[in-house]
PDB file of N, CA and C in Angstrom:
ATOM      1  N   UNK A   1       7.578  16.538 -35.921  1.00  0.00           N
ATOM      2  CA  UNK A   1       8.101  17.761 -35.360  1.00  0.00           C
ATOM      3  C   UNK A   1       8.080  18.872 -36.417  1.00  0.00           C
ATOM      4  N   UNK A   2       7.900  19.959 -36.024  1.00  0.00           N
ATOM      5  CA  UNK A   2       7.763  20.882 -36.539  1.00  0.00           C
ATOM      6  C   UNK A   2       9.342  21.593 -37.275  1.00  0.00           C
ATOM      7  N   UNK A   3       9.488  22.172 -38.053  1.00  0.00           N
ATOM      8  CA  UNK A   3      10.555  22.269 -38.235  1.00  0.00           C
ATOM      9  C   UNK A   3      10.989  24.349 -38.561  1.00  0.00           C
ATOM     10  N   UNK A   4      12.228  24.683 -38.059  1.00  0.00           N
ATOM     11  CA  UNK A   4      12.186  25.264 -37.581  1.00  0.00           C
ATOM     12  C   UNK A   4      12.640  26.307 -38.961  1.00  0.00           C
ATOM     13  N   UNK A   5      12.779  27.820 -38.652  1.00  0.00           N
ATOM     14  CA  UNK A   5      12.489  28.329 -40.567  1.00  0.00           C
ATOM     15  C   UNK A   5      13.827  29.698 -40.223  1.00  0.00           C
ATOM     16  N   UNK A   6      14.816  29.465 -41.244  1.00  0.00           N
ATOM     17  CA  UNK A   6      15.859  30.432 -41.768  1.00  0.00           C
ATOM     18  C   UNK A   6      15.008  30.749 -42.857  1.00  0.00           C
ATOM     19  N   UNK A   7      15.499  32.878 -42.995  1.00  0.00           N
ATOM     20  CA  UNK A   7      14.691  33.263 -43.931  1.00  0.00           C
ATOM     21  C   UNK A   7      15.586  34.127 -44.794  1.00  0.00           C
ATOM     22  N   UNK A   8      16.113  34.136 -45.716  1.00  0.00           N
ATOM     23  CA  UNK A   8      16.843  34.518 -46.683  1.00  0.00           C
ATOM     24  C   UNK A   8      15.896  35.727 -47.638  1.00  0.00           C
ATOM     25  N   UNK A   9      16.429  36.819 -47.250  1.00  0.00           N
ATOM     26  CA  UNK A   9      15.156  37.650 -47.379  1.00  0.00           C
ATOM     27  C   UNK A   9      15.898  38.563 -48.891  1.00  0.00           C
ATOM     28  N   UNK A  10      14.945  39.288 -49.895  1.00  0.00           N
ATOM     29  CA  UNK A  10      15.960  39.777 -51.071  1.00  0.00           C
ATOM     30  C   UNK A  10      16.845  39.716 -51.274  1.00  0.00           C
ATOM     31  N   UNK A  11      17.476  38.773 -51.548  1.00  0.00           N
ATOM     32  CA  UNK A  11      18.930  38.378 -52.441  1.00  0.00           C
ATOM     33  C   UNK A  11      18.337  39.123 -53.746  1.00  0.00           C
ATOM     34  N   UNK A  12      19.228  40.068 -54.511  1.00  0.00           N
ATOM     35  CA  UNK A  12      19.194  40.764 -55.153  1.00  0.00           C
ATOM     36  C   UNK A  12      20.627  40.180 -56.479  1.00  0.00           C
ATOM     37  N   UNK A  13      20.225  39.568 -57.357  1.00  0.00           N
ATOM     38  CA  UNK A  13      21.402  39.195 -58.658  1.00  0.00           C
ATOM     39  C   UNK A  13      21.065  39.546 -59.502  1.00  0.00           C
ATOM     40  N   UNK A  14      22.026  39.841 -60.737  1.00  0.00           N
ATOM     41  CA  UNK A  14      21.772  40.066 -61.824  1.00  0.00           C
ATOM     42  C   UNK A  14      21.975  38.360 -62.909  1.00  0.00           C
ATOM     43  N   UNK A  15      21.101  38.015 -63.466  1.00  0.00           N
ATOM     44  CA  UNK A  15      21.518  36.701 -64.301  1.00  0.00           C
ATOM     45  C   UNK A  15      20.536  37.019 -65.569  1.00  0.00           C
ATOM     46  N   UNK A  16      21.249  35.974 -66.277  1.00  0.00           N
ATOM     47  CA  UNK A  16      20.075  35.608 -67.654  1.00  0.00           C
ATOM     48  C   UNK A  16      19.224  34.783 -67.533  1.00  0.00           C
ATOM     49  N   UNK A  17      17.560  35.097 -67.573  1.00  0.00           N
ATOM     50  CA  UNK A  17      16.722  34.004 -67.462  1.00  0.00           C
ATOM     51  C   UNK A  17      15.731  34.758 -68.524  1.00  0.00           C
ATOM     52  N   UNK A  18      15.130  33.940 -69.650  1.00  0.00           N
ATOM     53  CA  UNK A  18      14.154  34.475 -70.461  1.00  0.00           C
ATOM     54  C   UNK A  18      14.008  34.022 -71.719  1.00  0.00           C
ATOM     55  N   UNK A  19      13.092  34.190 -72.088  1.00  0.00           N
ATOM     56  CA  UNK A  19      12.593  33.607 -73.493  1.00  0.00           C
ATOM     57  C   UNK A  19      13.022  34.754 -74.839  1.00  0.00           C
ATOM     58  N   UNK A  20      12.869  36.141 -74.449  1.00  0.00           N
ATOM     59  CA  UNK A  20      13.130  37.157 -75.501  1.00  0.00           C
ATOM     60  C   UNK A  20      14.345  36.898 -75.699  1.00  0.00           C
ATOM     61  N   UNK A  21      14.852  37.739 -77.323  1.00  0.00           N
ATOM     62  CA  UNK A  21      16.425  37.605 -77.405  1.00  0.00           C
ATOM     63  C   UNK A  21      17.331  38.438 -76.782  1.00  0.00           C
ATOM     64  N   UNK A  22      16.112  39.469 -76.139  1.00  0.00           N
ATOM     65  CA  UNK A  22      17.721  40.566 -75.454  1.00  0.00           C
ATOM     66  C   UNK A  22      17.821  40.252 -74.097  1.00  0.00           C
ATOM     67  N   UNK A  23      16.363  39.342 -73.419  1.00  0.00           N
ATOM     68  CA  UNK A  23      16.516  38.358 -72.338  1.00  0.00           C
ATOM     69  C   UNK A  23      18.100  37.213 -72.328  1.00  0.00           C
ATOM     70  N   UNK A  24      18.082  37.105 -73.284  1.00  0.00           N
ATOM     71  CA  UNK A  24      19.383  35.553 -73.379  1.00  0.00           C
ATOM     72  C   UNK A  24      20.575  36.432 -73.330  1.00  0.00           C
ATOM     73  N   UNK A  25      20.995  38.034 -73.343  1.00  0.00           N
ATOM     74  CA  UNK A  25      22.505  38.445 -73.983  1.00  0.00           C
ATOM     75  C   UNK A  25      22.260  39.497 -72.751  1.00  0.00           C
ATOM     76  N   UNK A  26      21.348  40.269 -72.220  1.00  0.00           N
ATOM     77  CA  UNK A  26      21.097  41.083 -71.096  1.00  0.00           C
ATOM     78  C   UNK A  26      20.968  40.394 -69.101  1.00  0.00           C
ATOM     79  N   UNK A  27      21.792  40.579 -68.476  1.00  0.00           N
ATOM     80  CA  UNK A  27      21.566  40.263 -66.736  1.00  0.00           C
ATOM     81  C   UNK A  27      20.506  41.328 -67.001  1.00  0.00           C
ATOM     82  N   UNK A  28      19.447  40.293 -66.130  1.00  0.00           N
ATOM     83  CA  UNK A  28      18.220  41.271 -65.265  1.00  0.00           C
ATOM     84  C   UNK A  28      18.225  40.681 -63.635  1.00  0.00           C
ATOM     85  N   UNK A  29      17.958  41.561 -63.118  1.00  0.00           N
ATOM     86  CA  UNK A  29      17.571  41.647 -62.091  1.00  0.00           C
ATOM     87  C   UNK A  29      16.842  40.691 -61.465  1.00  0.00           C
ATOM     88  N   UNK A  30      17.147  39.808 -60.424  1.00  0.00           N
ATOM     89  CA  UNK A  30      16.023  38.316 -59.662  1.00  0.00           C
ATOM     90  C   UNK A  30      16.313  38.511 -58.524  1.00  0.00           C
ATOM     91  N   UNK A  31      15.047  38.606 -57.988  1.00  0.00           N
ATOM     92  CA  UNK A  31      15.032  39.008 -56.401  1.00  0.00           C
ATOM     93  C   UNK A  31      14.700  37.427 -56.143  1.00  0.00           C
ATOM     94  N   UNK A  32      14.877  37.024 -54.802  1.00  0.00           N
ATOM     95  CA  UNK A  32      15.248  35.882 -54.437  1.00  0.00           C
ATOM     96  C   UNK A  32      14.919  35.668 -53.190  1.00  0.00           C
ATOM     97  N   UNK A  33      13.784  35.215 -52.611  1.00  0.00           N
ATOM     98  CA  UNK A  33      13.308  34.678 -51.004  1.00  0.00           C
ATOM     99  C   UNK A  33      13.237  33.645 -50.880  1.00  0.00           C
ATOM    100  N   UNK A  34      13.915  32.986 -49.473  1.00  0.00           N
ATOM    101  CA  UNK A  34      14.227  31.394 -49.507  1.00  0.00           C
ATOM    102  C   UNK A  34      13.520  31.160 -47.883  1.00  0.00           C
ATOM    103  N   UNK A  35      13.214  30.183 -47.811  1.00  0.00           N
ATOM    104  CA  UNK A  35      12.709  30.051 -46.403  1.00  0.00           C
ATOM    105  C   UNK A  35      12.791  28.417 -46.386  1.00  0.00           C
ATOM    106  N   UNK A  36      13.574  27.907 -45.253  1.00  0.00           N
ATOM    107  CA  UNK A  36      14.763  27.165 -45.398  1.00  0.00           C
ATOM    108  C   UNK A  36      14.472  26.504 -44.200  1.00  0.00           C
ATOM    109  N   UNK A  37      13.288  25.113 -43.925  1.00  0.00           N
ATOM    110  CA  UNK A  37      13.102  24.425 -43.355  1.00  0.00           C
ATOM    111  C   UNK A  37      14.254  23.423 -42.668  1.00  0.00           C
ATOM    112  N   UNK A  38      14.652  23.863 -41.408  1.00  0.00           N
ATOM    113  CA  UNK A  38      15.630  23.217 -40.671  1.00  0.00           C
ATOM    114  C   UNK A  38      15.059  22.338 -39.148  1.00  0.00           C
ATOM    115  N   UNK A  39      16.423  22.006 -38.399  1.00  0.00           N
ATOM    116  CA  UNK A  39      15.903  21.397 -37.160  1.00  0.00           C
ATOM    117  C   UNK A  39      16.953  22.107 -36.226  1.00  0.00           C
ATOM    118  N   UNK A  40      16.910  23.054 -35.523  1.00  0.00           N
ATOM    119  CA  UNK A  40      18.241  24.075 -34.984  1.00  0.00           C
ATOM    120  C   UNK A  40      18.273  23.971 -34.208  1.00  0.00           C
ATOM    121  N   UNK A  41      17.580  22.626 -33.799  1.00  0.00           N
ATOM    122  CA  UNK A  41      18.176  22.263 -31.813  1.00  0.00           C
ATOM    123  C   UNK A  41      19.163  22.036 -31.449  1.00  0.00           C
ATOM    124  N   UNK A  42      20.153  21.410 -32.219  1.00  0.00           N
ATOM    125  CA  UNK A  42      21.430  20.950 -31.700  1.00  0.00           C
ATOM    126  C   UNK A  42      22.283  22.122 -31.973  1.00  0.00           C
ATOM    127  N   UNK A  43      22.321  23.412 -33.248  1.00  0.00           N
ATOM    128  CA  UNK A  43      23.223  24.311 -32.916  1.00  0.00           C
ATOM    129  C   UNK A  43      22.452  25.423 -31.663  1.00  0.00           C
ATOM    130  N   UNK A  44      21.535  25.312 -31.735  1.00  0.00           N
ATOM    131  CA  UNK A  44      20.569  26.216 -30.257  1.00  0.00           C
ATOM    132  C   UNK A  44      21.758  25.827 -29.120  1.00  0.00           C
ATOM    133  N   UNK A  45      21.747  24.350 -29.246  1.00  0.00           N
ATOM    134  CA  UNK A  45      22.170  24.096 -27.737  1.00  0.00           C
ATOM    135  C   UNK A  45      23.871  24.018 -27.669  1.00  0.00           C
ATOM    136  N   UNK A  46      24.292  23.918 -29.108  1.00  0.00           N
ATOM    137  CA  UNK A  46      25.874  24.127 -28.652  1.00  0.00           C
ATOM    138  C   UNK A  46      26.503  25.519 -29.328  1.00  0.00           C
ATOM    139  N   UNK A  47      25.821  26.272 -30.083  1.00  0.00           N
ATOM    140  CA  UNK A  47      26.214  27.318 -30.050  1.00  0.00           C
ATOM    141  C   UNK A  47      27.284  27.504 -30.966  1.00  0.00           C
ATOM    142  N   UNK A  48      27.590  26.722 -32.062  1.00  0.00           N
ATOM    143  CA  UNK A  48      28.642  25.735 -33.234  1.00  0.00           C
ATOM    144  C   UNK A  48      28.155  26.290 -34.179  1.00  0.00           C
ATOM    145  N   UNK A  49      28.968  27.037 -34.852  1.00  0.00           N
ATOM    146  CA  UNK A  49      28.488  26.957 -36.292  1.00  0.00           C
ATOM    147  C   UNK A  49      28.191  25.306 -36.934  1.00  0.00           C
ATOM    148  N   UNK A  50      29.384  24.543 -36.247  1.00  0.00           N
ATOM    149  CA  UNK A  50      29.236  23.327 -37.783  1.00  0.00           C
ATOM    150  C   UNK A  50      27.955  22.364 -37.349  1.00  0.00           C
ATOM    151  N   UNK A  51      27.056  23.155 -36.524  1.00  0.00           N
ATOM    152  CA  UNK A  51      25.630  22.198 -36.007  1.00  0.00           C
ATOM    153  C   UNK A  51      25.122  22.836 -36.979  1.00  0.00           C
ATOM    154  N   UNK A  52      24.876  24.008 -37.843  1.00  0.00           N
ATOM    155  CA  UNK A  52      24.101  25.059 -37.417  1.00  0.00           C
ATOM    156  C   UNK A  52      23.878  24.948 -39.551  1.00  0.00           C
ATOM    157  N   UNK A  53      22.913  25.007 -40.103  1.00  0.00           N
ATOM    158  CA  UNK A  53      22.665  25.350 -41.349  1.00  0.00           C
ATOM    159  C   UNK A  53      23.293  26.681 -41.512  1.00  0.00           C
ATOM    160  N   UNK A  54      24.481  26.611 -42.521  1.00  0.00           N
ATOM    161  CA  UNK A  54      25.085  27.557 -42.824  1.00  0.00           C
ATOM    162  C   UNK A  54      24.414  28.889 -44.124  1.00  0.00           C
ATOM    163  N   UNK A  55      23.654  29.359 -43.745  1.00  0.00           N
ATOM    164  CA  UNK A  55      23.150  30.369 -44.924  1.00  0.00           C
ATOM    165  C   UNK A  55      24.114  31.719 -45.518  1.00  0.00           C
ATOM    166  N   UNK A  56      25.137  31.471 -45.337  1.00  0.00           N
ATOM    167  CA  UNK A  56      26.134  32.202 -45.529  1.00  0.00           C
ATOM    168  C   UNK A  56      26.749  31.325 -47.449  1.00  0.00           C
ATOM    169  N   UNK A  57      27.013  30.119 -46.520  1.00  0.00           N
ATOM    170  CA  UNK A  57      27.353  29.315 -47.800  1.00  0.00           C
ATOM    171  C   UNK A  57      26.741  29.289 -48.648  1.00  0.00           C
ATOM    172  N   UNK A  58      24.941  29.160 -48.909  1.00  0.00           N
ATOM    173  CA  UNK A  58      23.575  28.564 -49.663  1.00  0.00           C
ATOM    174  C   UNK A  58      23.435  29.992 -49.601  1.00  0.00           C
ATOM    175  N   UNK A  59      23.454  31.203 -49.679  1.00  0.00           N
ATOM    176  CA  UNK A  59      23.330  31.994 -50.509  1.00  0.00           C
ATOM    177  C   UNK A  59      24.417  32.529 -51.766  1.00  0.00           C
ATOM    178  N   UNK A  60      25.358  32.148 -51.082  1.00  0.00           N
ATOM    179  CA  UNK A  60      26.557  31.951 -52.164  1.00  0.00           C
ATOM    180  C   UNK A  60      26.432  30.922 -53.260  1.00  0.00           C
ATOM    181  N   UNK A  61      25.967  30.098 -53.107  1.00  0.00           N
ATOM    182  CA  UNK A  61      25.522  28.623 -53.951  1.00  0.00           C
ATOM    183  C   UNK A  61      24.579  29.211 -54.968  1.00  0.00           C
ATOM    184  N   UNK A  62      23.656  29.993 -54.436  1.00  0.00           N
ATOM    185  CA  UNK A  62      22.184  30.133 -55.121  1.00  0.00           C
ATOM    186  C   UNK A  62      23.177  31.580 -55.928  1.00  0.00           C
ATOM    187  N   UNK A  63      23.758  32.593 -55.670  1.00  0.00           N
ATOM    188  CA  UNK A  63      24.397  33.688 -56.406  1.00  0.00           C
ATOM    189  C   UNK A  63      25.151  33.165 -57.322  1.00  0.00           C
ATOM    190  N   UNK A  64      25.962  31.617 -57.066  1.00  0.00           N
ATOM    191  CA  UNK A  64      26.795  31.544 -58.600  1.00  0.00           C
ATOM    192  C   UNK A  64      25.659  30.530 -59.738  1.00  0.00           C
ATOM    193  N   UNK A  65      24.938  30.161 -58.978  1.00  0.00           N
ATOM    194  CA  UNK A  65      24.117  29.746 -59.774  1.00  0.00           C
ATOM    195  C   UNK A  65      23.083  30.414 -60.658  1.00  0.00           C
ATOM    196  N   UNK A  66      22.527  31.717 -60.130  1.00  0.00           N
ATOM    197  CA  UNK A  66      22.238  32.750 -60.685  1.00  0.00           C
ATOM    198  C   UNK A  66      23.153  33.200 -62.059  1.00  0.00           C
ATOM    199  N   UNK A  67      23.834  33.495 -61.397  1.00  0.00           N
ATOM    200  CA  UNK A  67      25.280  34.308 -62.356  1.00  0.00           C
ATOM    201  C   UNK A  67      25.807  33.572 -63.506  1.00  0.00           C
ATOM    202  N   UNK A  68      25.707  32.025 -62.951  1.00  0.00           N
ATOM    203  CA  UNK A  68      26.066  31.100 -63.999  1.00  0.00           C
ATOM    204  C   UNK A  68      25.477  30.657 -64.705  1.00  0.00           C
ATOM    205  N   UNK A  69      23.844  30.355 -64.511  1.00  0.00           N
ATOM    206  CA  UNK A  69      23.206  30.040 -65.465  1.00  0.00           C
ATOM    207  C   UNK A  69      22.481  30.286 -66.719  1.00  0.00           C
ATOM    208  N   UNK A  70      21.759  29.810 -67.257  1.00  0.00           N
ATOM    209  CA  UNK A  70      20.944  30.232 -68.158  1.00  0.00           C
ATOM    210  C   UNK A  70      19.776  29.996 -68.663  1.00  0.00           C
ATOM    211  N   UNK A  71      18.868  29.847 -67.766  1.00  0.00           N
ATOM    212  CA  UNK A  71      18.018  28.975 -68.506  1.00  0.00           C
ATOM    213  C   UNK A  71      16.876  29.795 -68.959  1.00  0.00           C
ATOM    214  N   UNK A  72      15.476  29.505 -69.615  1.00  0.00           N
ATOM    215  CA  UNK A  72      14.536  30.037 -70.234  1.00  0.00           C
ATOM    216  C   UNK A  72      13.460  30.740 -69.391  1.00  0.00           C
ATOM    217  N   UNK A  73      13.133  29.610 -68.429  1.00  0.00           N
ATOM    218  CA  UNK A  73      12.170  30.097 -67.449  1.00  0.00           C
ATOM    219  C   UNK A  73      11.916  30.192 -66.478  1.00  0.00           C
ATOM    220  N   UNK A  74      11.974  31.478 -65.605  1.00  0.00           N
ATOM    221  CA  UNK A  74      11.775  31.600 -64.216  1.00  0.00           C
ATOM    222  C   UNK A  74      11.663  30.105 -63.314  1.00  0.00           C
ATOM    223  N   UNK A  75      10.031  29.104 -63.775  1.00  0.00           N
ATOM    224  CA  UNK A  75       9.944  27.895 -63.042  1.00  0.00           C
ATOM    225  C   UNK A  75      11.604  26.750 -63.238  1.00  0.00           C
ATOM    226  N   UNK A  76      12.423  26.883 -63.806  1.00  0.00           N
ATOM    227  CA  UNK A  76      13.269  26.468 -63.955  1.00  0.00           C
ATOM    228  C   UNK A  76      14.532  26.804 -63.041  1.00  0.00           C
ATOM    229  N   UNK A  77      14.686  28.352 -63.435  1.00  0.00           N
ATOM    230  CA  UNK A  77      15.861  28.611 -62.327  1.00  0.00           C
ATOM    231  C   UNK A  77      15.600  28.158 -60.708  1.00  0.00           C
ATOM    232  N   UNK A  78      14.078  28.502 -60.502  1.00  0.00           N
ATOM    233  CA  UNK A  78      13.374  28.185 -58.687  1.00  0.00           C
ATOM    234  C   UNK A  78      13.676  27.088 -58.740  1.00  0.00           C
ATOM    235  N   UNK A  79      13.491  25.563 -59.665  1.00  0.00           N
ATOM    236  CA  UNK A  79      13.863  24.663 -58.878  1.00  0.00           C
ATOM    237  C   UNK A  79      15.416  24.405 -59.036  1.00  0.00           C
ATOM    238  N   UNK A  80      16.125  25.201 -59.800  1.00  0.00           N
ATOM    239  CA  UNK A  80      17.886  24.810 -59.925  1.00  0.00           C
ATOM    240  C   UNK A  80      17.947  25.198 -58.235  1.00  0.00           C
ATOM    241  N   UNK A  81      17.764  26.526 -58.018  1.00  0.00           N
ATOM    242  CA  UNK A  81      17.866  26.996 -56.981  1.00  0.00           C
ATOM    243  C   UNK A  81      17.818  26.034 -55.392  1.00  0.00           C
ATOM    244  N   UNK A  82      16.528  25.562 -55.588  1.00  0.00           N
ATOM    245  CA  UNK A  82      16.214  24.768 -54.700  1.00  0.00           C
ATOM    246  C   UNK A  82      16.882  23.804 -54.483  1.00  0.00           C
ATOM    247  N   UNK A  83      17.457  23.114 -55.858  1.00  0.00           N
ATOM    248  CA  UNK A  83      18.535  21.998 -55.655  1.00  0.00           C
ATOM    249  C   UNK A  83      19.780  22.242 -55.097  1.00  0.00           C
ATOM    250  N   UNK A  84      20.214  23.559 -55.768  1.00  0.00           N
ATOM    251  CA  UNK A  84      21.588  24.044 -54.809  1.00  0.00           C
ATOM    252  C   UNK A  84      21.793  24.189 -53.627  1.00  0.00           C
ATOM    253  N   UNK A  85      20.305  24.457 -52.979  1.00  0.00           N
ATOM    254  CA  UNK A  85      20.399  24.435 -51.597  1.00  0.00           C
ATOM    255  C   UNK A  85      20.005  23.155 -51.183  1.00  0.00           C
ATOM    256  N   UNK A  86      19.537  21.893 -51.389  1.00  0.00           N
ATOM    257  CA  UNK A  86      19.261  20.597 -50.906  1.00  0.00           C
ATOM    258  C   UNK A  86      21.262  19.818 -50.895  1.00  0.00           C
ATOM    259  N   UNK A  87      21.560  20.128 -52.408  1.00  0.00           N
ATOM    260  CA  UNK A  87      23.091  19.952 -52.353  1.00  0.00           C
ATOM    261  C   UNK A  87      24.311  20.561 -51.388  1.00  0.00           C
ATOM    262  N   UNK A  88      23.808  21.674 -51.074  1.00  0.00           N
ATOM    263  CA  UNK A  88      25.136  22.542 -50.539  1.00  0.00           C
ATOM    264  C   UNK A  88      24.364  22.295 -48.817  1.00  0.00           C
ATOM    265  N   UNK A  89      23.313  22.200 -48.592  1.00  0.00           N
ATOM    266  CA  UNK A  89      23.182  21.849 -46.887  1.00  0.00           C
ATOM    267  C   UNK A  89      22.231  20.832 -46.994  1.00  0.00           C
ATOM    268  N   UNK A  90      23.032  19.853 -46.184  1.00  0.00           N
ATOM    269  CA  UNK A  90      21.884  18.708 -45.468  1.00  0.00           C
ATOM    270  C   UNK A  90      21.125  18.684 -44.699  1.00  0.00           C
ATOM    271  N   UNK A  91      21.200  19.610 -43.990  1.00  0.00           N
ATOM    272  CA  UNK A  91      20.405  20.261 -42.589  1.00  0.00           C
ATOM    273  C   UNK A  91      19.225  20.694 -43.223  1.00  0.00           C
ATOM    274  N   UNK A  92      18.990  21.101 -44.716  1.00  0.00           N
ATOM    275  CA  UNK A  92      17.687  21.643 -45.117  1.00  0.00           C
ATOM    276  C   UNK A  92      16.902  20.821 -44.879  1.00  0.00           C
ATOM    277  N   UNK A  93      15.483  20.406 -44.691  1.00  0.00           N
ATOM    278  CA  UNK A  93      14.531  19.436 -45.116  1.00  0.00           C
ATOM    279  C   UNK A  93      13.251  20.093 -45.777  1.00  0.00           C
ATOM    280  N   UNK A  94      13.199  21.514 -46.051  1.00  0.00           N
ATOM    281  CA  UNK A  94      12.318  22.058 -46.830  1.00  0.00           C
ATOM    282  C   UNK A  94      12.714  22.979 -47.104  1.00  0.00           C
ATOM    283  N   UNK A  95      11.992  23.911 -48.510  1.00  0.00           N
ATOM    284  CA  UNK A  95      12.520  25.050 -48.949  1.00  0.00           C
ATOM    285  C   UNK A  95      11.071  25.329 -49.473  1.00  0.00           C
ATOM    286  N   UNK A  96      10.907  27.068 -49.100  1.00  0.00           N
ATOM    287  CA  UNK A  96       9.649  27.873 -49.949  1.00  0.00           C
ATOM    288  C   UNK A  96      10.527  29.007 -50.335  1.00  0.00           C
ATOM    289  N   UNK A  97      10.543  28.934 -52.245  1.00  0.00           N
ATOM    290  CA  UNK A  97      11.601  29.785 -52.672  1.00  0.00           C
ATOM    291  C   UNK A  97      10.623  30.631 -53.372  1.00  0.00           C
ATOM    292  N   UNK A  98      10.652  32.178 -53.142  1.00  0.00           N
ATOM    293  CA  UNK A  98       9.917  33.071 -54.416  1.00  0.00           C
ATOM    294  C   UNK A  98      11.075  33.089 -55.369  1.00  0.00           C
ATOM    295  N   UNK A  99      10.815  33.401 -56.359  1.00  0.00           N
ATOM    296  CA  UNK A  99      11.589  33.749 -57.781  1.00  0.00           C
ATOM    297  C   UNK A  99      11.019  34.844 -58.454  1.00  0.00           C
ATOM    298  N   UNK A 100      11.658  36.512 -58.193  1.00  0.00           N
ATOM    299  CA  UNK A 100      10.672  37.327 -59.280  1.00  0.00           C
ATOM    300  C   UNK A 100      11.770  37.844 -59.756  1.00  0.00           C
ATOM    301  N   UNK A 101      11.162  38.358 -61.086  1.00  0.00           N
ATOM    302  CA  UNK A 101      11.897  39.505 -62.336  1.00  0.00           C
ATOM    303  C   UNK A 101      11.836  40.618 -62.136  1.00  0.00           C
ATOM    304  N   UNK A 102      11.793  41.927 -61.360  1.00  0.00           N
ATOM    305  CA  UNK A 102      11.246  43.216 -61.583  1.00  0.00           C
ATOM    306  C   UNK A 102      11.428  43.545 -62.579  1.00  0.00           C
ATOM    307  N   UNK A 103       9.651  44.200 -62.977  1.00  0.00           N
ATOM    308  CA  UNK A 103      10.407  44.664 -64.253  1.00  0.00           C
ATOM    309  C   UNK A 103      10.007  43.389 -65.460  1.00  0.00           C
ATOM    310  N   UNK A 104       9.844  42.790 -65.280  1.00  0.00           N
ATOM    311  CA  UNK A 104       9.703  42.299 -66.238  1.00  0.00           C
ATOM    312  C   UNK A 104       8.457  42.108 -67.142  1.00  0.00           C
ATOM    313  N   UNK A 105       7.281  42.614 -66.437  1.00  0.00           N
ATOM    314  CA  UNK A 105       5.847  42.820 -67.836  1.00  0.00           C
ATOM    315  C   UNK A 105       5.830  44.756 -67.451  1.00  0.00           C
ATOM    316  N   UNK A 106       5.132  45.186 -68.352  1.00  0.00           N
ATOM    317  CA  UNK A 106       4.797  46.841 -68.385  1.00  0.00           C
ATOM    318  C   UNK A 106       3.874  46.504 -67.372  1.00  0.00           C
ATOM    319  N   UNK A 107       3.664  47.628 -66.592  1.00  0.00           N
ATOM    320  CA  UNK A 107       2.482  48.240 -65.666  1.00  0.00           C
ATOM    321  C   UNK A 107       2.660  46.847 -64.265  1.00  0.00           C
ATOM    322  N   UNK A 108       3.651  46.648 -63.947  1.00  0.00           N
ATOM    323  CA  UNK A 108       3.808  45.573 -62.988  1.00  0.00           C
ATOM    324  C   UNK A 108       5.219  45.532 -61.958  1.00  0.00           C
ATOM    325  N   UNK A 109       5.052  45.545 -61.152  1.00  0.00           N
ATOM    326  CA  UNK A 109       6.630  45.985 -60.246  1.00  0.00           C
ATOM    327  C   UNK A 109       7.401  44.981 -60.532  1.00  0.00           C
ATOM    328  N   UNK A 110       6.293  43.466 -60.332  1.00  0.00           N
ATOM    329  CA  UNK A 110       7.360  42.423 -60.756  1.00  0.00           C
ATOM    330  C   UNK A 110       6.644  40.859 -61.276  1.00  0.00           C
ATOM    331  N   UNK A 111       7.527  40.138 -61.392  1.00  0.00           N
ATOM    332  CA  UNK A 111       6.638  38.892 -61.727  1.00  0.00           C
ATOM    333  C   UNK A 111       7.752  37.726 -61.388  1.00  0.00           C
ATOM    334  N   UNK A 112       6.579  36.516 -60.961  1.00  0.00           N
ATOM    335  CA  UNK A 112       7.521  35.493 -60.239  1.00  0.00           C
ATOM    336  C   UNK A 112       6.968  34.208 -59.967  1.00  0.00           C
ATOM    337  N   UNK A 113       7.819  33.344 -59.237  1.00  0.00           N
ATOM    338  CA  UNK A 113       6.916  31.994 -58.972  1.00  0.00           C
ATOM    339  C   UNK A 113       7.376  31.582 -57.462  1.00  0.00           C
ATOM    340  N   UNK A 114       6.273  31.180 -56.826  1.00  0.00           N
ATOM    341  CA  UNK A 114       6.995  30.393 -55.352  1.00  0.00           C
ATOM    342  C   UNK A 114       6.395  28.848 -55.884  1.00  0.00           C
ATOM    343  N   UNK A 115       7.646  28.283 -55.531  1.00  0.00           N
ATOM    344  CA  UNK A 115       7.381  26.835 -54.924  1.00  0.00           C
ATOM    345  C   UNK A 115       7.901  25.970 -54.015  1.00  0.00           C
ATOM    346  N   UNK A 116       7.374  25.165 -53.468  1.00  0.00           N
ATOM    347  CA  UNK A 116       8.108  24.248 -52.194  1.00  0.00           C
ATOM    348  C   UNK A 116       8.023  23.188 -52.538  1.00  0.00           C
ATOM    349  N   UNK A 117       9.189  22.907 -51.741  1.00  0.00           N
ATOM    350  CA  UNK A 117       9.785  21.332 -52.139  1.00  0.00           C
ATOM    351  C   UNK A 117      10.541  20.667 -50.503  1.00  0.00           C
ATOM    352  N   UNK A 118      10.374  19.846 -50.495  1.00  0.00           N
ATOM    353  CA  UNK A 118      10.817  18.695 -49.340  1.00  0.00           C
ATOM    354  C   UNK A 118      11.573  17.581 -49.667  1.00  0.00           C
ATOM    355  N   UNK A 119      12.549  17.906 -49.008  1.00  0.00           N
ATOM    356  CA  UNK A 119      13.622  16.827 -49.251  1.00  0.00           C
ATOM    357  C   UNK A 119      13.369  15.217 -49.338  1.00  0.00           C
ATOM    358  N   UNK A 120      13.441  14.453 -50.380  1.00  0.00           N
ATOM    359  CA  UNK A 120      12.807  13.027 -50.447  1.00  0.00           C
ATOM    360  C   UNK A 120      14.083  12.395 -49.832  1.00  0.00           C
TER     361      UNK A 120
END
C-alpha cells in the first residue's frame, strides 16, 4: 500500500551546526522540509486526533532538537532529525527530510542535504 504524505513545509530555526569557529558560538538559520510517510485511514475515518500522526508534536521535537543541539554537519543534524520524528510518532513509516543553511557559501541562497529513511 501506498502510503499516504504529511508535509511540513519551512520550519524556520535558529541552531548551531558547522565546522567554522564562529559556526560552533553563532545560531544560523536551518530551514527544514519533512515529508512524513503515514497510513491516515483510520484518522480519515474517525476524525480523532489520537488516530491521526500528530505534526504539531514532531515539529516541536525537531525545534528542540535544533535548538539543542550541536553537531558539525548538516548530514548529521538530517538524520538526528529524522530520528526524532521515528521516536516522537509511530504512525511515521517514512521520512524525506531537506536540511539547508541559507546563507551559508557566498554567491548561493542556500545549501543542504535531503535524505530518506524508512522505518526498519
Amino acid at each position: 500500500m501506498e502510503l499516504d504524505r504529511i508535509h511540513i513545509v519551512d520550519l524556520r530555526v535558529f541552531g548551531i551546526v558547522g565546522i567554522k569557529a564562529d559556526e560552533r558560538i553563532t545560531p544560523q538559520e536551518i530551514l527544514v522540509n519533512a515529508t512524513l510517510g503515514v497510513d491516515s485511514t483510520t484518522a480519515a475515518a474517525s476524525d480523532d486526533i489520537a488516530d491521526a500522526a500528530n505534526y504539531r508534536t514532531i515539529t516541536k521535537a525537531m525545534i528542540d532538537q535544533i535548538k539543542g543541539g550541536r553537531p558539525m554537519l548538516v548530514e548529521r543534524l538530517a538524520q538526528e532529525l529524522v530520528d526524532v520524528i521515528f521516536n516522537t510518532e509511530p504512525r511515521v513509516q517514512a521520512v524525506e527530510l531537506r536540511l539547508e543553511k541559507p546563507g551559508a557559501l557566498r554567491h548561493t541562497r542556500s545549501v543542504g542535504i535531503t535524505i530518506c529513511r524508512r522505518r526498519v
